[in-house]
PDB file of N, CA and C in Angstrom:
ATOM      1  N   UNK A   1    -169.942 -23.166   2.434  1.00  0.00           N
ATOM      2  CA  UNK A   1    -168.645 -22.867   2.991  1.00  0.00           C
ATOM      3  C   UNK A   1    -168.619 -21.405   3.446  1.00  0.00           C
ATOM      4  N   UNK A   2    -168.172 -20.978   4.445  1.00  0.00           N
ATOM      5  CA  UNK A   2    -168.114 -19.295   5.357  1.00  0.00           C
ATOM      6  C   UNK A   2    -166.490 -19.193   4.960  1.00  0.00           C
ATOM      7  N   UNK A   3    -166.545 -18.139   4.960  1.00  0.00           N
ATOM      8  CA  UNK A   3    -165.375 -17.762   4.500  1.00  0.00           C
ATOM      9  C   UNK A   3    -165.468 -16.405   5.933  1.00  0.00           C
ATOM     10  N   UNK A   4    -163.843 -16.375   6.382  1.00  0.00           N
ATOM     11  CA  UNK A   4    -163.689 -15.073   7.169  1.00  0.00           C
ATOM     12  C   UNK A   4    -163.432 -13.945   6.689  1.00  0.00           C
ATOM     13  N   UNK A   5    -162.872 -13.370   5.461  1.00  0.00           N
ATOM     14  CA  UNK A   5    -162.429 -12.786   4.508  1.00  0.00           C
ATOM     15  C   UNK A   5    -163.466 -11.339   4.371  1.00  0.00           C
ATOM     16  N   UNK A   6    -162.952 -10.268   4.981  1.00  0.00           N
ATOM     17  CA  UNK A   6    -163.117  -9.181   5.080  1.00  0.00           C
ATOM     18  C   UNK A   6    -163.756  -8.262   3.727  1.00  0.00           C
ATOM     19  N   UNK A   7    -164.760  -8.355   4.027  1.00  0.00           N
ATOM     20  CA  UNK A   7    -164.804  -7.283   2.358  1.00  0.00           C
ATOM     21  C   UNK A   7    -165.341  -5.915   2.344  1.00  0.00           C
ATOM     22  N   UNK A   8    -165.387  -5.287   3.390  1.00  0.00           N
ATOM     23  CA  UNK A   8    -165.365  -3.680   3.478  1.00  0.00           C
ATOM     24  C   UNK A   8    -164.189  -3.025   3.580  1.00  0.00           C
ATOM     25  N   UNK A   9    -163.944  -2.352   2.492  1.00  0.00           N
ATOM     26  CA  UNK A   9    -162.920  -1.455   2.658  1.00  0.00           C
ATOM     27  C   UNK A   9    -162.554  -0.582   4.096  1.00  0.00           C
ATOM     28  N   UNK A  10    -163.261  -0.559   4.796  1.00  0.00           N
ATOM     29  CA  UNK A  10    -163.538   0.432   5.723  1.00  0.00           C
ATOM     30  C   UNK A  10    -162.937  -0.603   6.681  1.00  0.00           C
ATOM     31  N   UNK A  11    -163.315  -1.733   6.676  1.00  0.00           N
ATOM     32  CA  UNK A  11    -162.829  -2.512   7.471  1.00  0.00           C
ATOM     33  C   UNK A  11    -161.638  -3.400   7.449  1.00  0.00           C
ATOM     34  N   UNK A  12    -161.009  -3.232   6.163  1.00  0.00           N
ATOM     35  CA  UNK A  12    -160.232  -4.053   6.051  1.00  0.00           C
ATOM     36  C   UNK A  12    -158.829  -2.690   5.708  1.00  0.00           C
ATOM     37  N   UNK A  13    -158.955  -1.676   5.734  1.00  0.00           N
ATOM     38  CA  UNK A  13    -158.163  -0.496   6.460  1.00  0.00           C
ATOM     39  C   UNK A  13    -158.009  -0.473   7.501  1.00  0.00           C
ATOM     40  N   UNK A  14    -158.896  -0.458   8.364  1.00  0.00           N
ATOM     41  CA  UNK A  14    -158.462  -0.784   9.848  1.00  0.00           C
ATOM     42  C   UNK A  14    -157.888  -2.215  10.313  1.00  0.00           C
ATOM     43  N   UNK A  15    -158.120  -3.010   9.634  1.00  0.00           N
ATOM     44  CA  UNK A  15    -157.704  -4.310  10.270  1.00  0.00           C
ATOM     45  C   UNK A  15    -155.648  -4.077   9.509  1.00  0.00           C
ATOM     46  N   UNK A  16    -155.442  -3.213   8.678  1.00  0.00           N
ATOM     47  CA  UNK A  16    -154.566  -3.372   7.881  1.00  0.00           C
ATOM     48  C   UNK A  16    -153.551  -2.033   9.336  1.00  0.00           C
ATOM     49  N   UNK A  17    -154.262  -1.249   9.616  1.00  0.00           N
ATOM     50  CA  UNK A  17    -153.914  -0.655  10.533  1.00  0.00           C
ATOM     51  C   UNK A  17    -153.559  -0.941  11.916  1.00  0.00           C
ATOM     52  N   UNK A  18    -153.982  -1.503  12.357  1.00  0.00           N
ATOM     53  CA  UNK A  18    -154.546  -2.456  13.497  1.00  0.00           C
ATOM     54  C   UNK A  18    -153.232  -3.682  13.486  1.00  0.00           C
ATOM     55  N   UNK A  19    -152.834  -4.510  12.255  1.00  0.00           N
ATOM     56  CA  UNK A  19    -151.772  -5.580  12.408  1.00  0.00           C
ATOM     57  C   UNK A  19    -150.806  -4.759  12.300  1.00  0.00           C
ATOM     58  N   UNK A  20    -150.571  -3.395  12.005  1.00  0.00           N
ATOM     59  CA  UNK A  20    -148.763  -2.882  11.445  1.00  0.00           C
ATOM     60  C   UNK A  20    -148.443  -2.137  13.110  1.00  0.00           C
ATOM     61  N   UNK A  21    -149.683  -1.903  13.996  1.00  0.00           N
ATOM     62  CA  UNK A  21    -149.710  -2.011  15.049  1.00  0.00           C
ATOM     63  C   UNK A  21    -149.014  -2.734  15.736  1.00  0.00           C
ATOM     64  N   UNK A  22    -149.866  -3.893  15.963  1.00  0.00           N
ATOM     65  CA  UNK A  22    -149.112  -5.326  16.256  1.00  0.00           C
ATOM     66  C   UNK A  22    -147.644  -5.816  15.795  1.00  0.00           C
ATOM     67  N   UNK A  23    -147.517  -5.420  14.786  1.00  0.00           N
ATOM     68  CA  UNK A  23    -146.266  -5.524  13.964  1.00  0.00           C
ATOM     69  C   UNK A  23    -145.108  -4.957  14.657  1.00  0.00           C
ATOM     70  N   UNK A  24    -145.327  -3.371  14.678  1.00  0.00           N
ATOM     71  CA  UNK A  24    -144.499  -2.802  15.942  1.00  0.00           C
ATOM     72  C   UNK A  24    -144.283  -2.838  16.834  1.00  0.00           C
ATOM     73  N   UNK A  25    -144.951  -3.395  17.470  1.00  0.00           N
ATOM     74  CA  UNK A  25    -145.187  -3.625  18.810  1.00  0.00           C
ATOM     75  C   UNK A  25    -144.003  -4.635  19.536  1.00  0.00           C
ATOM     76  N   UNK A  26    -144.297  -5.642  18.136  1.00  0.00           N
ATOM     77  CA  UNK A  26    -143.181  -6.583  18.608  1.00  0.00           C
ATOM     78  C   UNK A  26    -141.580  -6.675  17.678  1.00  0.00           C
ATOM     79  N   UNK A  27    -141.640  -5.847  17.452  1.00  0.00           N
ATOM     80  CA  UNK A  27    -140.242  -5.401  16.322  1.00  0.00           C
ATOM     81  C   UNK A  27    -139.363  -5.470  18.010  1.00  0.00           C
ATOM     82  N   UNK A  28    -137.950  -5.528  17.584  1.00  0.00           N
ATOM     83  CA  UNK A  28    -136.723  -5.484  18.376  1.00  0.00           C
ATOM     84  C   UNK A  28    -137.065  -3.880  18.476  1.00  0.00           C
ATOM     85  N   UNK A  29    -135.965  -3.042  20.101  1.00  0.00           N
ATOM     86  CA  UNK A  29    -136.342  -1.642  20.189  1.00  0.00           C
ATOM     87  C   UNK A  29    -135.095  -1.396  19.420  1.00  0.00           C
ATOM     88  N   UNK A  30    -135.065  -1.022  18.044  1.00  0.00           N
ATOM     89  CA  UNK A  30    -133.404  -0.588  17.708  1.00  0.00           C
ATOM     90  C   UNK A  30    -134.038   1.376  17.238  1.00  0.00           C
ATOM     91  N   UNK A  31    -132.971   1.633  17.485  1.00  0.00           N
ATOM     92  CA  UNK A  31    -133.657   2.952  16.775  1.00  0.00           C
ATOM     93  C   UNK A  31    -134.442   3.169  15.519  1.00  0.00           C
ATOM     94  N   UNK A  32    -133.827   2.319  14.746  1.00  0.00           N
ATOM     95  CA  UNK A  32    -134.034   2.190  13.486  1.00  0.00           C
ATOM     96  C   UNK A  32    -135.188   1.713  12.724  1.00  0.00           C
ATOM     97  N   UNK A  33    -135.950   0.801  14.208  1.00  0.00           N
ATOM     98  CA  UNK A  33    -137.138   0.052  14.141  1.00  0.00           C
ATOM     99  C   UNK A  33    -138.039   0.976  14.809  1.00  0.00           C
ATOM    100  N   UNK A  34    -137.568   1.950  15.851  1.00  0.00           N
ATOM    101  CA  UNK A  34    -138.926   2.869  16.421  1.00  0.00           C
ATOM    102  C   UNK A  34    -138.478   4.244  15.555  1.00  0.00           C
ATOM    103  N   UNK A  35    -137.989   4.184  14.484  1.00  0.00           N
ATOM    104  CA  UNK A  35    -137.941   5.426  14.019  1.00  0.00           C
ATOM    105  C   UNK A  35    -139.304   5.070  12.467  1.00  0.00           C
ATOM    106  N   UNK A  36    -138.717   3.790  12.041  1.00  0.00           N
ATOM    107  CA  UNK A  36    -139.254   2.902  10.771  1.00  0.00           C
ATOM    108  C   UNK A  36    -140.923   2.884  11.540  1.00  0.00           C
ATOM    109  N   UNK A  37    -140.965   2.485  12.594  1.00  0.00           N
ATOM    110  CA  UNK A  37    -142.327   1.824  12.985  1.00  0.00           C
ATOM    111  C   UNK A  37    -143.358   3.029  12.929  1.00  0.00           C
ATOM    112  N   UNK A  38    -142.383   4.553  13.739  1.00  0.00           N
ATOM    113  CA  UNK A  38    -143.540   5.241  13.756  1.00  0.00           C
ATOM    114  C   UNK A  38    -144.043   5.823  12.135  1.00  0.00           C
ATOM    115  N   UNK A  39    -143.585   5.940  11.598  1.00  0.00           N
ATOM    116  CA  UNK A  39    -143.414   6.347  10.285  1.00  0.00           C
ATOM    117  C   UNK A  39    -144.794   5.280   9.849  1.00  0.00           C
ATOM    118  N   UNK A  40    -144.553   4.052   9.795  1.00  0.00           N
ATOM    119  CA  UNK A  40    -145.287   2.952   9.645  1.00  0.00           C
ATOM    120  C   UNK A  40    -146.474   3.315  10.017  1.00  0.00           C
ATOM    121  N   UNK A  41    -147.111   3.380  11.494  1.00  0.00           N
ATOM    122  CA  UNK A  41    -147.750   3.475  12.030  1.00  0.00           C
ATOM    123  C   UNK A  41    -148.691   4.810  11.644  1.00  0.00           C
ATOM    124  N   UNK A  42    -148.179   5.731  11.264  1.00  0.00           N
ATOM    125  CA  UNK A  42    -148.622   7.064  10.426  1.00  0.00           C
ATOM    126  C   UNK A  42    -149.338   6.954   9.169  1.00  0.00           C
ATOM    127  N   UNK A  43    -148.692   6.408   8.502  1.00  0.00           N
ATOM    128  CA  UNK A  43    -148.865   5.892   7.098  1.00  0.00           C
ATOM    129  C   UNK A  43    -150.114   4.633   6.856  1.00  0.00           C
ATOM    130  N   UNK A  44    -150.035   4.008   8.014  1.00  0.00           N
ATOM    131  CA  UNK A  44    -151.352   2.726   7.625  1.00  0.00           C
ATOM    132  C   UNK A  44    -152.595   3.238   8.413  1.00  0.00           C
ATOM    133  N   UNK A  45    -152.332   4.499   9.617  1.00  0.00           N
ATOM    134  CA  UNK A  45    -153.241   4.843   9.917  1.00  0.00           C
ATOM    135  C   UNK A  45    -153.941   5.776   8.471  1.00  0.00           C
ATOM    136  N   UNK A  46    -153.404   6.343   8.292  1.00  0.00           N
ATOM    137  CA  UNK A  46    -153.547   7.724   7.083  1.00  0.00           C
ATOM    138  C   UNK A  46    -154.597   7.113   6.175  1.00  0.00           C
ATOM    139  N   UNK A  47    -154.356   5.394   5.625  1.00  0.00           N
ATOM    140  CA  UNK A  47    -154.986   4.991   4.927  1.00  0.00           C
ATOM    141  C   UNK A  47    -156.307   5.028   4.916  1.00  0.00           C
ATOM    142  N   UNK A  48    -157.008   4.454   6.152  1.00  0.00           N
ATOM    143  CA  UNK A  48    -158.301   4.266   6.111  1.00  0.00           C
ATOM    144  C   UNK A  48    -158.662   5.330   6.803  1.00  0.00           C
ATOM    145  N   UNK A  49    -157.900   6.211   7.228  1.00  0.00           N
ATOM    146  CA  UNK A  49    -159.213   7.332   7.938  1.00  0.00           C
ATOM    147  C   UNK A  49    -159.266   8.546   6.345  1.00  0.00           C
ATOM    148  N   UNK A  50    -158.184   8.267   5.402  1.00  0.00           N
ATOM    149  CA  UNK A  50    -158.639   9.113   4.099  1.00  0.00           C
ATOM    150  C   UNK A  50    -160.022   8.681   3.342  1.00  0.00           C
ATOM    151  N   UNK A  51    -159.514   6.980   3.907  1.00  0.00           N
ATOM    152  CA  UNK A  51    -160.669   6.192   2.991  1.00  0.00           C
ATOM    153  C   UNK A  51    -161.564   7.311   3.436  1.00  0.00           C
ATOM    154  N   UNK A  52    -162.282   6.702   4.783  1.00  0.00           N
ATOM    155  CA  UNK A  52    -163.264   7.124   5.514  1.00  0.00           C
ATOM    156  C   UNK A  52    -163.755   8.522   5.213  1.00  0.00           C
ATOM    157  N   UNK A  53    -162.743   9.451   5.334  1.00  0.00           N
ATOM    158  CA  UNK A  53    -163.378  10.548   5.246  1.00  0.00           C
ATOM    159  C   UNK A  53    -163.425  11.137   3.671  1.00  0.00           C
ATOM    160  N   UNK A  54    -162.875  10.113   2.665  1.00  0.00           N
ATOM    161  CA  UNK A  54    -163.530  10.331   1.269  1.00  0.00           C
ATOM    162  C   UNK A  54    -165.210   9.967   1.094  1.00  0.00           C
ATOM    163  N   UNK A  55    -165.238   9.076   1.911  1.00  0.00           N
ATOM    164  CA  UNK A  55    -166.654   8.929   1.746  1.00  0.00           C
ATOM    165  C   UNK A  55    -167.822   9.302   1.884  1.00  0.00           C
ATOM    166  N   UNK A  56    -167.490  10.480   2.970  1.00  0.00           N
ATOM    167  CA  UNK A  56    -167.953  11.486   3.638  1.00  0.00           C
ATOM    168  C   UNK A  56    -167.682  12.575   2.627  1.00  0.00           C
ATOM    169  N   UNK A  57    -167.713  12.312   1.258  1.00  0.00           N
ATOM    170  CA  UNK A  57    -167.387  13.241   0.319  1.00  0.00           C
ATOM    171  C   UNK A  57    -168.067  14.562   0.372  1.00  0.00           C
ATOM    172  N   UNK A  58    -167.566  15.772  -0.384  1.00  0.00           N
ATOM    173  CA  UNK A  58    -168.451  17.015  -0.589  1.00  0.00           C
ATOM    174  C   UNK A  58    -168.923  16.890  -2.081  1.00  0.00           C
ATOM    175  N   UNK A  59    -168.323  16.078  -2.658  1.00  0.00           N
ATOM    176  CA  UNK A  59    -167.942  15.810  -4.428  1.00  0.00           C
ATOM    177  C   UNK A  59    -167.323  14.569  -4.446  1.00  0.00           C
ATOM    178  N   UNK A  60    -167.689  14.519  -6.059  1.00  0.00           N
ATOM    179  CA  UNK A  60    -166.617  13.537  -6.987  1.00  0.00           C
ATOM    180  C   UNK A  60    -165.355  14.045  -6.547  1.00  0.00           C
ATOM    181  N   UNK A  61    -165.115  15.237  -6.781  1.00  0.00           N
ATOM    182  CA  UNK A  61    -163.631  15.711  -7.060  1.00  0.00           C
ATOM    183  C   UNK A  61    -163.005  15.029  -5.590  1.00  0.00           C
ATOM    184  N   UNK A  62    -163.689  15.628  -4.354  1.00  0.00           N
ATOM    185  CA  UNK A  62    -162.894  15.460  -2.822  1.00  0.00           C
ATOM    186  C   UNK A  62    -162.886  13.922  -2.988  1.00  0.00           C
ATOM    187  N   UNK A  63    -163.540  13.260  -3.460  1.00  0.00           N
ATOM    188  CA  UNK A  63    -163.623  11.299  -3.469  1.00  0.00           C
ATOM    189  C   UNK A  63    -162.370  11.161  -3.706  1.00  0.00           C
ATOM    190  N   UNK A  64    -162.494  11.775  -5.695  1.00  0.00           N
ATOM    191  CA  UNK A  64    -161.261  10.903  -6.073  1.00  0.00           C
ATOM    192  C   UNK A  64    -159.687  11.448  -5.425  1.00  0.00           C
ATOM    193  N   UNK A  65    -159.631  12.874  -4.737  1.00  0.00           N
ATOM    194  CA  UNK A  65    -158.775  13.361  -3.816  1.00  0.00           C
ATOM    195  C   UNK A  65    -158.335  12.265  -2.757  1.00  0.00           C
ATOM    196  N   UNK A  66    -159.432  12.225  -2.406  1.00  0.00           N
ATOM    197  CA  UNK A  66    -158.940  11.560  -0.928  1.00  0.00           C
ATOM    198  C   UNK A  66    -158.677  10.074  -1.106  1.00  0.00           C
ATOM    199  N   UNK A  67    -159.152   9.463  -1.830  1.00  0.00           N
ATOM    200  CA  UNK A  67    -158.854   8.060  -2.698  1.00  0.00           C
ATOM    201  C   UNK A  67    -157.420   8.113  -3.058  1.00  0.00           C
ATOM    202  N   UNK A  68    -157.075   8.919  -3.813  1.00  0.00           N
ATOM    203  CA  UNK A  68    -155.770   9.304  -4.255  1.00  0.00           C
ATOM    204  C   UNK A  68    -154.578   9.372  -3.010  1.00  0.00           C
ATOM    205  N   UNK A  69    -155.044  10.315  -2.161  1.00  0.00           N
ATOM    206  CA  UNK A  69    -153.965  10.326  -0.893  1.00  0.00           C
ATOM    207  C   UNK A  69    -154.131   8.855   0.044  1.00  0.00           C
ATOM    208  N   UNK A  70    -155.135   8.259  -0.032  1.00  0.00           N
ATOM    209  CA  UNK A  70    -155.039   6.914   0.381  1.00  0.00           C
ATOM    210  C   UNK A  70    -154.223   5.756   0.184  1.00  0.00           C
ATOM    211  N   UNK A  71    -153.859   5.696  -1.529  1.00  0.00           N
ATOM    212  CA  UNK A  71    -153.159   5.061  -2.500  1.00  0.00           C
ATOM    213  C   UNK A  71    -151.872   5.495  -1.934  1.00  0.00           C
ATOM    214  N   UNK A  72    -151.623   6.654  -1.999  1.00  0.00           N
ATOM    215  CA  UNK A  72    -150.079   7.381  -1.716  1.00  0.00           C
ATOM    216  C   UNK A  72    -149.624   6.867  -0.068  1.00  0.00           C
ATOM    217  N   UNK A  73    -150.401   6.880   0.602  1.00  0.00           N
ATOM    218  CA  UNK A  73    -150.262   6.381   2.185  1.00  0.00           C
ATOM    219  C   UNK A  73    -149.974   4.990   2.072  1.00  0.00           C
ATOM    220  N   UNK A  74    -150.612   3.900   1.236  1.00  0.00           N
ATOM    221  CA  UNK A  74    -150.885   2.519   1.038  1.00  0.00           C
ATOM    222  C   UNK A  74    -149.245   2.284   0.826  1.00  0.00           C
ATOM    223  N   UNK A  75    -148.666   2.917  -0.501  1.00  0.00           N
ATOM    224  CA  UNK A  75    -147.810   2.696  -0.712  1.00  0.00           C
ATOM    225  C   UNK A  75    -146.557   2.819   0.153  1.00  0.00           C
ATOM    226  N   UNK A  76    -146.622   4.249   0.179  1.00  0.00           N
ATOM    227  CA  UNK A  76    -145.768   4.508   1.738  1.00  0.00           C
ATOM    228  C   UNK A  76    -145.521   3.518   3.144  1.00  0.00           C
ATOM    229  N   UNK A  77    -146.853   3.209   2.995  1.00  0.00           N
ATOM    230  CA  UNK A  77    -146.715   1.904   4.281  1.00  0.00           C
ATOM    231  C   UNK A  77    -146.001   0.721   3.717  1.00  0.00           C
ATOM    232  N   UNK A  78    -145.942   0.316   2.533  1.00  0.00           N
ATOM    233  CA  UNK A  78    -145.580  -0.635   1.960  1.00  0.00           C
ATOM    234  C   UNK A  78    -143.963  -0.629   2.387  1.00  0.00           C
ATOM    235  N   UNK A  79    -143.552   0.851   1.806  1.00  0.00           N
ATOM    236  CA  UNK A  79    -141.992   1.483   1.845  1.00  0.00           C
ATOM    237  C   UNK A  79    -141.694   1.020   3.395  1.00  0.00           C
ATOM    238  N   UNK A  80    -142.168   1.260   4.297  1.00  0.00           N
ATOM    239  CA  UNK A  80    -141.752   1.257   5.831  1.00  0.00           C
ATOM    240  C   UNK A  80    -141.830  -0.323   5.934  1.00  0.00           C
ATOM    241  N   UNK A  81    -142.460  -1.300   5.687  1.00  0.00           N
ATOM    242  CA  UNK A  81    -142.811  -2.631   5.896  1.00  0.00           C
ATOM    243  C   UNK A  81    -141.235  -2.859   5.055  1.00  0.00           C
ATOM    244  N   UNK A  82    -141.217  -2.520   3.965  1.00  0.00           N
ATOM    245  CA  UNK A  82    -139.867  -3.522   3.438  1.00  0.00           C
ATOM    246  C   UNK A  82    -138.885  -3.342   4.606  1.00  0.00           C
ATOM    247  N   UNK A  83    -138.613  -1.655   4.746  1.00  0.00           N
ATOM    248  CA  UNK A  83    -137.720  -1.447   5.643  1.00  0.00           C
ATOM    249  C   UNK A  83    -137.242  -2.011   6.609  1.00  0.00           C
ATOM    250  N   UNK A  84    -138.326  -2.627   7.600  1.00  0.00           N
ATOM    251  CA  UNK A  84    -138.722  -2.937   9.301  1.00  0.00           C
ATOM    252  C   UNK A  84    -138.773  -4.755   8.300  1.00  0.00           C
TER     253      UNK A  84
END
């Protein structure tokens, strides 16, 4: 059985980036939705390019840094999704 199911982080940040995209895209234009969206759109990008460039570490320490601000973005996007 193949399964489509994404299992790189790296990639499944961008694909997570990539639909809140799409997401906005087709939201109604209310202010409230292009004020929510860009916010959105900030926040799910933030995710995987922290990933990314944690990995590109100098250290443990910058990893678990940038891991950390990833989490904080994740969530944040979460906040804008209930919103919208």
């Amino acid at each position: 059985m193949s399964s489509n199911k994404t299992f790189s982080l790296e990639d499944r940040t961008f694909e997570f980036a990539r639909d809140c995209r799409f997401l906005v895209k087709d939201l109604k234009k209310t202010i409230s939705n292009i004020e929510d969206g860009k916010q959105l759109i900030k926040s799910s990008g933030s995710v995987g390019a922290n990933y990314i460039e944690g990995n590109e570490k100098l250290g443990d320490k910058d990893l678990k840094f940038r891991i950390k601000i990833s989490r904080k973005e994740a969530k944040e996007s979460e906040y804008w999704l209930k919103l919208l």
